[in-house]
C-alpha atoms as a PDB file:
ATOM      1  CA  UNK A   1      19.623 170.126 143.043  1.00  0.00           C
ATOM      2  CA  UNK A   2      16.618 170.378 145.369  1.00  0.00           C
ATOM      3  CA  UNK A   3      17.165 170.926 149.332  1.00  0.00           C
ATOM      4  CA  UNK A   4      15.247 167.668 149.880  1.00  0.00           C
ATOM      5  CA  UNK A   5      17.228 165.310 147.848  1.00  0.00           C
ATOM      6  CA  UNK A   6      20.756 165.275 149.445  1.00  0.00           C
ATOM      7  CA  UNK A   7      18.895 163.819 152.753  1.00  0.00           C
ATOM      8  CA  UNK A   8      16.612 161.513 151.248  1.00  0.00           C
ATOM      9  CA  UNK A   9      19.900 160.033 149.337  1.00  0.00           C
ATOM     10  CA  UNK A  10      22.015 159.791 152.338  1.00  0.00           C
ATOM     11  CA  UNK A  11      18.235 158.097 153.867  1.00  0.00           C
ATOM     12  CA  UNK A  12      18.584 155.884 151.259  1.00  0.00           C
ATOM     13  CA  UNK A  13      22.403 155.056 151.584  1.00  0.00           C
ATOM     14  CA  UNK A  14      21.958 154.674 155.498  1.00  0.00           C
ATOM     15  CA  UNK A  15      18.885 152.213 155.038  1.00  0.00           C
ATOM     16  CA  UNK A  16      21.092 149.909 152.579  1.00  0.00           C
ATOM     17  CA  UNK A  17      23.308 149.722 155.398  1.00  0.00           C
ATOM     18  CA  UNK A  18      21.145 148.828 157.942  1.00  0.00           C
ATOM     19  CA  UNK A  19      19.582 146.062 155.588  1.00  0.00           C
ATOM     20  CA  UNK A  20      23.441 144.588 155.876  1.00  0.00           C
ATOM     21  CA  UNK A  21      24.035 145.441 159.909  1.00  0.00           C
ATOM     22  CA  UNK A  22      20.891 143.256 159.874  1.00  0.00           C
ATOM     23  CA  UNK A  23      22.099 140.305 158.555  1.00  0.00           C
ATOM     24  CA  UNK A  24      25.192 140.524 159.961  1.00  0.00           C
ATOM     25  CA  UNK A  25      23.315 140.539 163.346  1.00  0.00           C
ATOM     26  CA  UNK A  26      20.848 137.787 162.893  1.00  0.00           C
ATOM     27  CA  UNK A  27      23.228 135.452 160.882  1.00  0.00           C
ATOM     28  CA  UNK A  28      23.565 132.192 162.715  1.00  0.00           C
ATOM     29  CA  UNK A  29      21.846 134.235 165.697  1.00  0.00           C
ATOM     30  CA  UNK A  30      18.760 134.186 168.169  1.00  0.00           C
ATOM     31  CA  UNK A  31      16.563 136.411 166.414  1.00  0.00           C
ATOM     32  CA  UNK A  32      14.504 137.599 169.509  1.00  0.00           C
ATOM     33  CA  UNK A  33      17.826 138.593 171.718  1.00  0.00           C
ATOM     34  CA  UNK A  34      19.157 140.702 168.755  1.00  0.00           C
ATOM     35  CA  UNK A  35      15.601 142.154 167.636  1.00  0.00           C
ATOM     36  CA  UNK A  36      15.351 143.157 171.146  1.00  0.00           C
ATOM     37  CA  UNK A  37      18.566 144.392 172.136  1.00  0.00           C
ATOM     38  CA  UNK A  38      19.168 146.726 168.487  1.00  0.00           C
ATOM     39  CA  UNK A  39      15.464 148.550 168.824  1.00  0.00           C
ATOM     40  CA  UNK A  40      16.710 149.493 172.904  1.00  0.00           C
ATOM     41  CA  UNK A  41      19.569 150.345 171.274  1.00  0.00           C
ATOM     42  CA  UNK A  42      17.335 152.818 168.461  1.00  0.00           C
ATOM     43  CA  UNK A  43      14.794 153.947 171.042  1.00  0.00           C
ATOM     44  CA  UNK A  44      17.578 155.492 173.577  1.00  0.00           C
ATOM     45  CA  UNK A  45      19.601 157.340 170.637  1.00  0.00           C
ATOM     46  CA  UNK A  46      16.259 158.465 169.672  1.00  0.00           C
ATOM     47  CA  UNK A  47      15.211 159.749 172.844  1.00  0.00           C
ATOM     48  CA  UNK A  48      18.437 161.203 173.418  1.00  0.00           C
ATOM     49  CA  UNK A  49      18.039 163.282 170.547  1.00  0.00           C
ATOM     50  CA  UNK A  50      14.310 163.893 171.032  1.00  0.00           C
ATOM     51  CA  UNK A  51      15.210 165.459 174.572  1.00  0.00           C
ATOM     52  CA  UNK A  52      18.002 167.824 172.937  1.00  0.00           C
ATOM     53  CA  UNK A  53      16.570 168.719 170.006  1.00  0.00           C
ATOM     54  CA  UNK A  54      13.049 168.839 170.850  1.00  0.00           C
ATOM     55  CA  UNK A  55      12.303 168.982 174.997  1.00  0.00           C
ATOM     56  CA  UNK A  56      10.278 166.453 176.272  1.00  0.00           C
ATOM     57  CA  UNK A  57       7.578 168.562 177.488  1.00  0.00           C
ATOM     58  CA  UNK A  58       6.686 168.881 173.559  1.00  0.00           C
ATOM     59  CA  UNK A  59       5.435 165.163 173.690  1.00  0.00           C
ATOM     60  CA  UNK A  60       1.772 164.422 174.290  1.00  0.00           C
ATOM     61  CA  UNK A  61       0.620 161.966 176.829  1.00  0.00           C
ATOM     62  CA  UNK A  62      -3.065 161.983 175.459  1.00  0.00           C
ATOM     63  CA  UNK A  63      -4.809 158.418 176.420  1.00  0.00           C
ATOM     64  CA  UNK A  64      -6.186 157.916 172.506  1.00  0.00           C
ATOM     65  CA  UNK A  65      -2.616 158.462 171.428  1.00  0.00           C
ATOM     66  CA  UNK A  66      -0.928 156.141 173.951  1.00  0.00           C
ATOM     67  CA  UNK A  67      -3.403 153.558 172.520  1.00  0.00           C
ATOM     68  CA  UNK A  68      -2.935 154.471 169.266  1.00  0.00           C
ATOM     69  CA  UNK A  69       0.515 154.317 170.042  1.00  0.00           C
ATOM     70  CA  UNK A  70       0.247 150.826 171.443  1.00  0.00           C
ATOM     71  CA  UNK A  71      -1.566 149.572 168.140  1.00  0.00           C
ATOM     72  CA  UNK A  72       1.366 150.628 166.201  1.00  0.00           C
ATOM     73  CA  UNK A  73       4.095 149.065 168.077  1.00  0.00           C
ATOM     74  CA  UNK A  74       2.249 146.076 168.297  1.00  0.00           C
ATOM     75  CA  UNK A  75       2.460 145.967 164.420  1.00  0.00           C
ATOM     76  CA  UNK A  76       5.679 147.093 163.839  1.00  0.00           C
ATOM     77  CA  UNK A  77       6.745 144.039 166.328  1.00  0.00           C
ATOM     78  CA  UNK A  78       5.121 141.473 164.275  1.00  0.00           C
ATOM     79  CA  UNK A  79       6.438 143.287 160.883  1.00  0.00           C
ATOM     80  CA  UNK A  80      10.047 143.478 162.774  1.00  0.00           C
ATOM     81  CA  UNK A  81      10.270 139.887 164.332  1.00  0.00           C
ATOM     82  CA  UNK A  82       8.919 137.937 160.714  1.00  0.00           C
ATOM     83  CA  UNK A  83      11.610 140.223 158.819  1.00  0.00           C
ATOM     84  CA  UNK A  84      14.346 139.505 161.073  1.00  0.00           C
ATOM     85  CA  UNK A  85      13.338 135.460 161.507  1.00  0.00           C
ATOM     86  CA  UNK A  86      13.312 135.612 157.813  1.00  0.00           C
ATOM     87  CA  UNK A  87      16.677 137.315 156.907  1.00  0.00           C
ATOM     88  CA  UNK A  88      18.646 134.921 159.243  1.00  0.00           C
ATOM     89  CA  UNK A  89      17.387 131.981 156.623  1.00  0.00           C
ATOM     90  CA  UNK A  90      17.670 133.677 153.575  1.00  0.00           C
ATOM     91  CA  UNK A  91      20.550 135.538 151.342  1.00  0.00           C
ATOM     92  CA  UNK A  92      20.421 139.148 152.156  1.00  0.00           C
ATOM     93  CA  UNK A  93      20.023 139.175 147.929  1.00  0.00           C
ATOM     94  CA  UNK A  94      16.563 137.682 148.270  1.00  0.00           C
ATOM     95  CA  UNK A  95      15.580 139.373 150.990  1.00  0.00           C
ATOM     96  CA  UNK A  96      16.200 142.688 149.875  1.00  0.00           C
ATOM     97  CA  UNK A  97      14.126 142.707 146.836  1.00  0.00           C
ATOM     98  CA  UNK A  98      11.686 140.879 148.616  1.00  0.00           C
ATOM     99  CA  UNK A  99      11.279 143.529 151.325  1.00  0.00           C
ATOM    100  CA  UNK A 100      11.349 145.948 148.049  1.00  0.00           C
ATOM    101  CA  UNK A 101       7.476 145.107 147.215  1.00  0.00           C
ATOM    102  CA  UNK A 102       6.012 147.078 150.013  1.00  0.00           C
ATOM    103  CA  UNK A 103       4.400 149.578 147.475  1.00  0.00           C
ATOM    104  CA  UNK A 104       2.333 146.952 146.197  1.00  0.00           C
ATOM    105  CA  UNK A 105       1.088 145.624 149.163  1.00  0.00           C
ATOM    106  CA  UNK A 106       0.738 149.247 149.862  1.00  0.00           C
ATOM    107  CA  UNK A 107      -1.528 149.531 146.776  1.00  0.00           C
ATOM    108  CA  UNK A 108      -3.488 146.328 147.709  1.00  0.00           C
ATOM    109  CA  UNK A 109      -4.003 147.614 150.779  1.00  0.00           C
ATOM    110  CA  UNK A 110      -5.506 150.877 149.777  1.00  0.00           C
ATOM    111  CA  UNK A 111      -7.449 148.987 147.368  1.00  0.00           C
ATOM    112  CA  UNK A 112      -9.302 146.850 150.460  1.00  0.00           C
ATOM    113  CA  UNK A 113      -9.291 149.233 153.171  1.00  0.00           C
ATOM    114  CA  UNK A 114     -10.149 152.889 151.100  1.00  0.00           C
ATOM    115  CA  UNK A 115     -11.743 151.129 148.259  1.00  0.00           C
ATOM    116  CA  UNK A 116      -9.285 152.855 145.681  1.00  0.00           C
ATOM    117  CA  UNK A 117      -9.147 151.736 142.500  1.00  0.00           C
ATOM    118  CA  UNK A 118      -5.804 151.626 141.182  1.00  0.00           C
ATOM    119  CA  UNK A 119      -5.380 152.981 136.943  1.00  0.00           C
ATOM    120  CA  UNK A 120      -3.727 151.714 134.164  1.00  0.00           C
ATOM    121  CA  UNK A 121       0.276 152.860 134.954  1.00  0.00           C
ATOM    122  CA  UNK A 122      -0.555 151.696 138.440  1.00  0.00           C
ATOM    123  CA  UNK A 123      -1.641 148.009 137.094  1.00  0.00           C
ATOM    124  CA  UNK A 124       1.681 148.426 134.894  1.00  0.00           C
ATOM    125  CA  UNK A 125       3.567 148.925 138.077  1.00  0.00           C
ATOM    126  CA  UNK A 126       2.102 146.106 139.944  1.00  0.00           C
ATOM    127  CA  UNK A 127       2.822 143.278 136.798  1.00  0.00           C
ATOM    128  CA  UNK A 128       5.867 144.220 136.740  1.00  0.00           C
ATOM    129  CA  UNK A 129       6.803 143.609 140.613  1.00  0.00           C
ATOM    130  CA  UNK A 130       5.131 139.855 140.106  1.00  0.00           C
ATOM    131  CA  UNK A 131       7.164 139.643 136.852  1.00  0.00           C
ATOM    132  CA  UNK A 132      10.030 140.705 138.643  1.00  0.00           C
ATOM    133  CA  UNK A 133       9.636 138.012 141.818  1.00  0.00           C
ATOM    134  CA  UNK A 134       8.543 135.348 139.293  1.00  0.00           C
ATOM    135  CA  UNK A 135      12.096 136.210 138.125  1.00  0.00           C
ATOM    136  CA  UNK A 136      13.634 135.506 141.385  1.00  0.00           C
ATOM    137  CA  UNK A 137      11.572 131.800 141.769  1.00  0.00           C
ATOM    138  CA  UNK A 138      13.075 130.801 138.863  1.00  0.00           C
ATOM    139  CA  UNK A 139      16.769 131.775 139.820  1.00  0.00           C
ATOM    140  CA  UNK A 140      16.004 130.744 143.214  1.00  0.00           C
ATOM    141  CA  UNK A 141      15.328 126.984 141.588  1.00  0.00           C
ATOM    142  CA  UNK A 142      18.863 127.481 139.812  1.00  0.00           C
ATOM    143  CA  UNK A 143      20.283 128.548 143.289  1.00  0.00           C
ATOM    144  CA  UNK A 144      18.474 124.965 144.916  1.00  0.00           C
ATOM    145  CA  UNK A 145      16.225 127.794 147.117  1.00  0.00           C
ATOM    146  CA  UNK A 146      12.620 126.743 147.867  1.00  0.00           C
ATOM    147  CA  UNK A 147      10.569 129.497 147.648  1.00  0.00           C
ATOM    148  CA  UNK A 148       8.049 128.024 149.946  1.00  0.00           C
ATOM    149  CA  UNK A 149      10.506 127.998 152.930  1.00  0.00           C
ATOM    150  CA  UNK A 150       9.727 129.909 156.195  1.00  0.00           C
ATOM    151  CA  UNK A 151      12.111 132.331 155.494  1.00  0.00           C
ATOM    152  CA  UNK A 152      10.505 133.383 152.066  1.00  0.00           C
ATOM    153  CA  UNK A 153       7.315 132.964 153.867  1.00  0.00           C
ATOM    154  CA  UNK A 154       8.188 135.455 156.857  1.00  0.00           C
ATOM    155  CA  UNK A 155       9.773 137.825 154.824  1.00  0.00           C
ATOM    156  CA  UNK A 156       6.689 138.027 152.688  1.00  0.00           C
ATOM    157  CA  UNK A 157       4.356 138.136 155.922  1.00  0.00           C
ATOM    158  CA  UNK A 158       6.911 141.106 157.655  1.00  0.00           C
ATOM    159  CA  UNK A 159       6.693 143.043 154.244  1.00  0.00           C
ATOM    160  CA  UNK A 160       3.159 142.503 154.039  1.00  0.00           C
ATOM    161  CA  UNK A 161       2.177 143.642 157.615  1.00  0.00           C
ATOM    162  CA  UNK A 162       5.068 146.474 157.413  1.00  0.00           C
ATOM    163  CA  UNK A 163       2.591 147.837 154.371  1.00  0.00           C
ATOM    164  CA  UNK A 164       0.053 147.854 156.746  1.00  0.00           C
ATOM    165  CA  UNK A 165       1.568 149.731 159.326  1.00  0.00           C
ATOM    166  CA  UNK A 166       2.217 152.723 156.667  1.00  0.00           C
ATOM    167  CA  UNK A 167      -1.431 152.572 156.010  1.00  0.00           C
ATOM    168  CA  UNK A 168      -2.079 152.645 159.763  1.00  0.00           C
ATOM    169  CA  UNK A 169       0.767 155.437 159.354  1.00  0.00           C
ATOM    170  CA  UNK A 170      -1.397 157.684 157.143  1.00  0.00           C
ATOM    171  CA  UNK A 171      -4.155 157.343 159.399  1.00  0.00           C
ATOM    172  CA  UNK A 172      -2.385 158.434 162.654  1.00  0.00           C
ATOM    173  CA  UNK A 173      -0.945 161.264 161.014  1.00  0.00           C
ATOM    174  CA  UNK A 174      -3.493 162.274 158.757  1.00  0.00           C
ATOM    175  CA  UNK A 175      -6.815 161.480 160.032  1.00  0.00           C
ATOM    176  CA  UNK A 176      -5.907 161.683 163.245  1.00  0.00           C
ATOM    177  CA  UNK A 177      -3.183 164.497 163.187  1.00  0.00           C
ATOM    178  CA  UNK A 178      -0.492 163.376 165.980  1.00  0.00           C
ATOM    179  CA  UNK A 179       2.827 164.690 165.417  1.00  0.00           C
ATOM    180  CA  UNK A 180       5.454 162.539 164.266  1.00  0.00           C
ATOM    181  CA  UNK A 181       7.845 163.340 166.744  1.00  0.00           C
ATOM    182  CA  UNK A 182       5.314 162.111 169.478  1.00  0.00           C
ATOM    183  CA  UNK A 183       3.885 159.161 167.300  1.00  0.00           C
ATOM    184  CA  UNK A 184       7.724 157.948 167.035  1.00  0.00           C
ATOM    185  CA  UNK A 185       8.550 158.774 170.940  1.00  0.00           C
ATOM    186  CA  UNK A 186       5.521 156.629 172.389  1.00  0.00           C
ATOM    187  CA  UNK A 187       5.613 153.691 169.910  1.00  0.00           C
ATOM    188  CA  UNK A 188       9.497 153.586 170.401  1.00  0.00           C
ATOM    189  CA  UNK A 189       9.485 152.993 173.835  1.00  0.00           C
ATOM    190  CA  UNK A 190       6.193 150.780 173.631  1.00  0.00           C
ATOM    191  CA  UNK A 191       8.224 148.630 171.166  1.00  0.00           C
ATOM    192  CA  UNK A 192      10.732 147.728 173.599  1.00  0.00           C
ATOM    193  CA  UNK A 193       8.305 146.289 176.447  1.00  0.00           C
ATOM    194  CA  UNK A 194       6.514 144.586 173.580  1.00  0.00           C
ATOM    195  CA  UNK A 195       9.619 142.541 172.458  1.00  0.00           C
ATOM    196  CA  UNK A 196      10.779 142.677 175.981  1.00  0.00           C
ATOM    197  CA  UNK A 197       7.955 140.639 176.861  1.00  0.00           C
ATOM    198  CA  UNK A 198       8.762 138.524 173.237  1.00  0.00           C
ATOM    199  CA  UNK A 199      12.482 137.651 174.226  1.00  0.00           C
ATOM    200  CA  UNK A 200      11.038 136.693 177.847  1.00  0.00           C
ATOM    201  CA  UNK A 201       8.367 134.828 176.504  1.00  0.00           C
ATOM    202  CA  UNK A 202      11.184 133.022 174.126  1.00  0.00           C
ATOM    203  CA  UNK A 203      12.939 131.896 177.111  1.00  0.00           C
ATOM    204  CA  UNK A 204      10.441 130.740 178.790  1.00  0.00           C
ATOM    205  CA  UNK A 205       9.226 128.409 176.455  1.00  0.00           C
ATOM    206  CA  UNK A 206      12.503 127.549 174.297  1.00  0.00           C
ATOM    207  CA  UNK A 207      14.470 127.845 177.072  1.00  0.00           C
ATOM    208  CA  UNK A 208      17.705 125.761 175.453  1.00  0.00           C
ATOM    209  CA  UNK A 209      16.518 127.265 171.550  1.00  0.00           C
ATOM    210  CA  UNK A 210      20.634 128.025 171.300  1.00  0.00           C
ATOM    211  CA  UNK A 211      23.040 130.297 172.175  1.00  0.00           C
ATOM    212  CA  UNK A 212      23.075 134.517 171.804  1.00  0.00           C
ATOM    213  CA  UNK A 213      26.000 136.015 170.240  1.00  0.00           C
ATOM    214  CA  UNK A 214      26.255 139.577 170.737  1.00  0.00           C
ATOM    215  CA  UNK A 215      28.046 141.422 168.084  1.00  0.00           C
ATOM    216  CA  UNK A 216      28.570 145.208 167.337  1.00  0.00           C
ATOM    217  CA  UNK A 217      25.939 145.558 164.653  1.00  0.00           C
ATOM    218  CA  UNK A 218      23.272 144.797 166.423  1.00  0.00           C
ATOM    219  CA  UNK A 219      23.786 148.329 167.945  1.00  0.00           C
ATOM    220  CA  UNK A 220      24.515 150.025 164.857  1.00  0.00           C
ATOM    221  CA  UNK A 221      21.194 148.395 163.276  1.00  0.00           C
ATOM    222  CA  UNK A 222      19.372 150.284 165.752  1.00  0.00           C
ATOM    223  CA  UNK A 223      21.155 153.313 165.528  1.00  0.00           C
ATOM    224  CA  UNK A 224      21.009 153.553 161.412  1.00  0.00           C
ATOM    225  CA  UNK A 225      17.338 152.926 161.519  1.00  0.00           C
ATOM    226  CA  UNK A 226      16.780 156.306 163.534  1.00  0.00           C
ATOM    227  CA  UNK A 227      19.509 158.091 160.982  1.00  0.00           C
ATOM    228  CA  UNK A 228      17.615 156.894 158.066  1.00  0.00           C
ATOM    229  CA  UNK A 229      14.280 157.911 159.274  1.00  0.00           C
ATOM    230  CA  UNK A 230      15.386 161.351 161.034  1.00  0.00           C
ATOM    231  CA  UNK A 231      16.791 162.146 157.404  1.00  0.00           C
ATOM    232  CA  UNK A 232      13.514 161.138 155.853  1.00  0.00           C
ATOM    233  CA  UNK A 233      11.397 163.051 158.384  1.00  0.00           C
ATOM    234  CA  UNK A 234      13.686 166.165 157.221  1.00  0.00           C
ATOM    235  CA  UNK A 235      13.379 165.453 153.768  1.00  0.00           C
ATOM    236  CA  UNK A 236       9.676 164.987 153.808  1.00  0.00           C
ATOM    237  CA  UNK A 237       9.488 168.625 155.883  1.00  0.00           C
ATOM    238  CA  UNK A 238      11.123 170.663 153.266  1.00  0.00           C
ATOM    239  CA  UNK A 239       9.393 172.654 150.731  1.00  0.00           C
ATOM    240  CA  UNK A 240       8.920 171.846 147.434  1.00  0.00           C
ATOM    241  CA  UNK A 241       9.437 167.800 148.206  1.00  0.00           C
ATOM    242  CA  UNK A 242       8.184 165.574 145.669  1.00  0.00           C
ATOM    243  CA  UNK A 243       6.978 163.001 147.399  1.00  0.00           C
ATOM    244  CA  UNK A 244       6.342 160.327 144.530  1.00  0.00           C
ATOM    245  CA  UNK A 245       9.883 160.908 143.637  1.00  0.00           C
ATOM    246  CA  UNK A 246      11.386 161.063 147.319  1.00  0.00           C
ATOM    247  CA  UNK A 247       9.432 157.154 147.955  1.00  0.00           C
ATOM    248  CA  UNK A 248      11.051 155.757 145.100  1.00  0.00           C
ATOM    249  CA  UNK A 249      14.753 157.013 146.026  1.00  0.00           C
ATOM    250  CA  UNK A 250      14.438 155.779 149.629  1.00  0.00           C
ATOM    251  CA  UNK A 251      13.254 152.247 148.209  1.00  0.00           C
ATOM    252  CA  UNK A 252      15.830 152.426 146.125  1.00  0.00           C
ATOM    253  CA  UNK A 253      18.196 151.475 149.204  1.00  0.00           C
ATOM    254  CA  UNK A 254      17.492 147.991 148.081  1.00  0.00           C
ATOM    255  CA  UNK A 255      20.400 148.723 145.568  1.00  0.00           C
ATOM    256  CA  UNK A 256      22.866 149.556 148.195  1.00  0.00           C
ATOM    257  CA  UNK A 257      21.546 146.164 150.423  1.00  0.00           C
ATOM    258  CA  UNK A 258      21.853 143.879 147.340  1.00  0.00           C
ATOM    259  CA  UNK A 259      25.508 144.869 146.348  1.00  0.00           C
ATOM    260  CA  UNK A 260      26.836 145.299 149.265  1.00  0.00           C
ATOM    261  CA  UNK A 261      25.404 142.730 151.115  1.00  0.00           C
ATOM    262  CA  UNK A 262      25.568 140.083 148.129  1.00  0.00           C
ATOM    263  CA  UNK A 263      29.128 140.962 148.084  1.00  0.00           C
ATOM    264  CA  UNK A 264      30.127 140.752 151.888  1.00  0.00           C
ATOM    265  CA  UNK A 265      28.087 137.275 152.413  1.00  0.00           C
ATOM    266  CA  UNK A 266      29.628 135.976 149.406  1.00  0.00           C
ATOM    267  CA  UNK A 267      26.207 135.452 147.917  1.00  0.00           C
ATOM    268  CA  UNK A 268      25.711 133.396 144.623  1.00  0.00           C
ATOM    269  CA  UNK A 269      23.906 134.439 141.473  1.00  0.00           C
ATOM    270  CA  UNK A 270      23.954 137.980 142.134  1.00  0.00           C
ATOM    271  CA  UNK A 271      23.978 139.082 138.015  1.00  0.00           C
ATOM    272  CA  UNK A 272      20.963 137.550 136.856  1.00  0.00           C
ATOM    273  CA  UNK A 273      19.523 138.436 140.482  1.00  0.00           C
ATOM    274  CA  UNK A 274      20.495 142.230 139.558  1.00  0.00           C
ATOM    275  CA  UNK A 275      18.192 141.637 136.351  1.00  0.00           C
ATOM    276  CA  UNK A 276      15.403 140.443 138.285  1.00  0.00           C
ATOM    277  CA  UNK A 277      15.661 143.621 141.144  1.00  0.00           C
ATOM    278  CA  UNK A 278      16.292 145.914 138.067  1.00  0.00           C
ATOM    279  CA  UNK A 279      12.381 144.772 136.995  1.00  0.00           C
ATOM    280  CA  UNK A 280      11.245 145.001 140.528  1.00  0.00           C
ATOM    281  CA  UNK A 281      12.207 148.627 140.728  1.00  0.00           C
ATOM    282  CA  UNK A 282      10.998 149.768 137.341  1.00  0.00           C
ATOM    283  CA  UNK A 283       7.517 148.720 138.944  1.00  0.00           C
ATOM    284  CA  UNK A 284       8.265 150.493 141.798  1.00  0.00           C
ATOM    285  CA  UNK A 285       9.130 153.224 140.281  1.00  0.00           C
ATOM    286  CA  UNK A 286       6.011 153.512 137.942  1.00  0.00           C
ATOM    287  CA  UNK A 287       3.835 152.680 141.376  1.00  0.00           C
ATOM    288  CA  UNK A 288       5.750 156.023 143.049  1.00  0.00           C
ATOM    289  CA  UNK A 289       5.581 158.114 140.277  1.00  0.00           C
ATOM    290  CA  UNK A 290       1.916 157.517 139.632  1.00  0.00           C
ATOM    291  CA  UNK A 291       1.121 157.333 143.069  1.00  0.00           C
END
């Protein structure tokens, strides 16, 4: 077995549960309180380990960086706060598979912004991720789910906008060449005044919206996140990583967030729902093996 795909396994494995910690956080929750409080709780274990690992003194402090910086944690904020709005209204077995159609929006993306024209496996690919959610409308009509509800609607939008910030991704670190470790650092810490200012804003204006609950996973949500992506950072670094193949295994922590998240929530459906994810990832698949 290849160096690079015990990490990008365990990536995948930790992301699953982080898709779970999630729910369990925003589950009959304030959304902004939690959003807020699990990326502090990310950003200092990240910057604990950045200092150790890497020394401070290694991050740049550029000014087209910082704003470059600012860009992204603006988008990762919107991406973050529609996701997390959207999982506290929906089964964590639609929102999974929902959130599993970034490559497509990926592709679409690409398509607009770099004018690239996807070919015929890539086409495959993309019918089968709409045959694959048209799936899930039609067990979500079984289930008595409308698929027009805001929390369909946000997830969609968060998955949407989170395929734009991996576009914006490839031009920060491609185009523009900053280094991960410092494109992380500044847009970490940038992210928590952005949805500091969010929660303040939230209680300023919906001052009696209801009542926080804190509970212990909306620590560990931040946490995991940083574990998943550290993992995929190290992955990704190795020689001799295939990346087409390393995408599709860390989207495959869908799997993990489906069963064990349809099982803990006591979620209905969850066999024909299986069939419908199973069609989802065969397109996702042929979009990451293609790619």
């Amino acid at each position: 077995m290849a160096a690079w795909v015990l990490p990008i396994i365990c990536s995948a494995l930790t992301l699953g549960v982080y898709d779970v910690c999630k729910k369990h956080a925003v589950r009959e929750n304030q959304v902004m309180p939690v959003l807020f409080l699990a990326t502090c709780s990310g950003t200092l274990f990240f910057m604990l380990l950045t200092g150790v690992r890497q020394g401070f003194s290694e991050i740049l402090w550029t000014g087209d960086i910082l704003l470059l910086s600012a860009v992204k944690s603006l988008i990762v904020a919107a991406s973050w706060a529609c996701v997390y709005y959207g999982l506290r209204e929906l089964p964590v077995s639609i929102a999974a598979p929902l959130r599993s159609t970034s490559p497509l929006w990926c592709i679409i993306g690409a398509v607009i912004i770099f004018g690239e024209i996807p070919h015929g496996l890539q086409y495959l690919g993309m019918i089968l991720i709409f045959f694959g959610g048209l799936l899930f409308t039609l067990i979500g009509t079984r289930e008595h789910f409308s698929w027009h509800s805001a929390g369909v609607l946000l997830t969609v939008a968060g998955t949407v906008i989170g395929a734009g910030s991996a576009i914006f991704d490839k031009y920060l670190l491609g185009a523009r060449h900053i280094p991960p470790v410092t494109l992380q650092f500044h847009f970490s810490w940038m992210l928590v005044i952005v949805l500091g200012l969010g929660l303040g804003a939230r209680y300023l204006f919906f001052p009696a919206a209801g009542k926080f609950r804190w509970r212990w996973s909306i620590a560990v949500t931040g946490i995991l996140l940083i574990i998943a992506d550290a993992l995929y950072f190290y992955a990704l670094s190795l020689p001799e990583t295939r990346i087409s193949i390393l995408s599709f295994i860390r989207r495959s922590s869908v799997v993990t967030a489906f069963a064990l998240g349809g099982g803990l929530f006591h979620e209905k459906l969850l066999l024909p729902k299986a069939a419908a994810l199973a069609v989802i990832l065969a397109g996702v698949a042929v979009l990451s093996l293609c790619g």
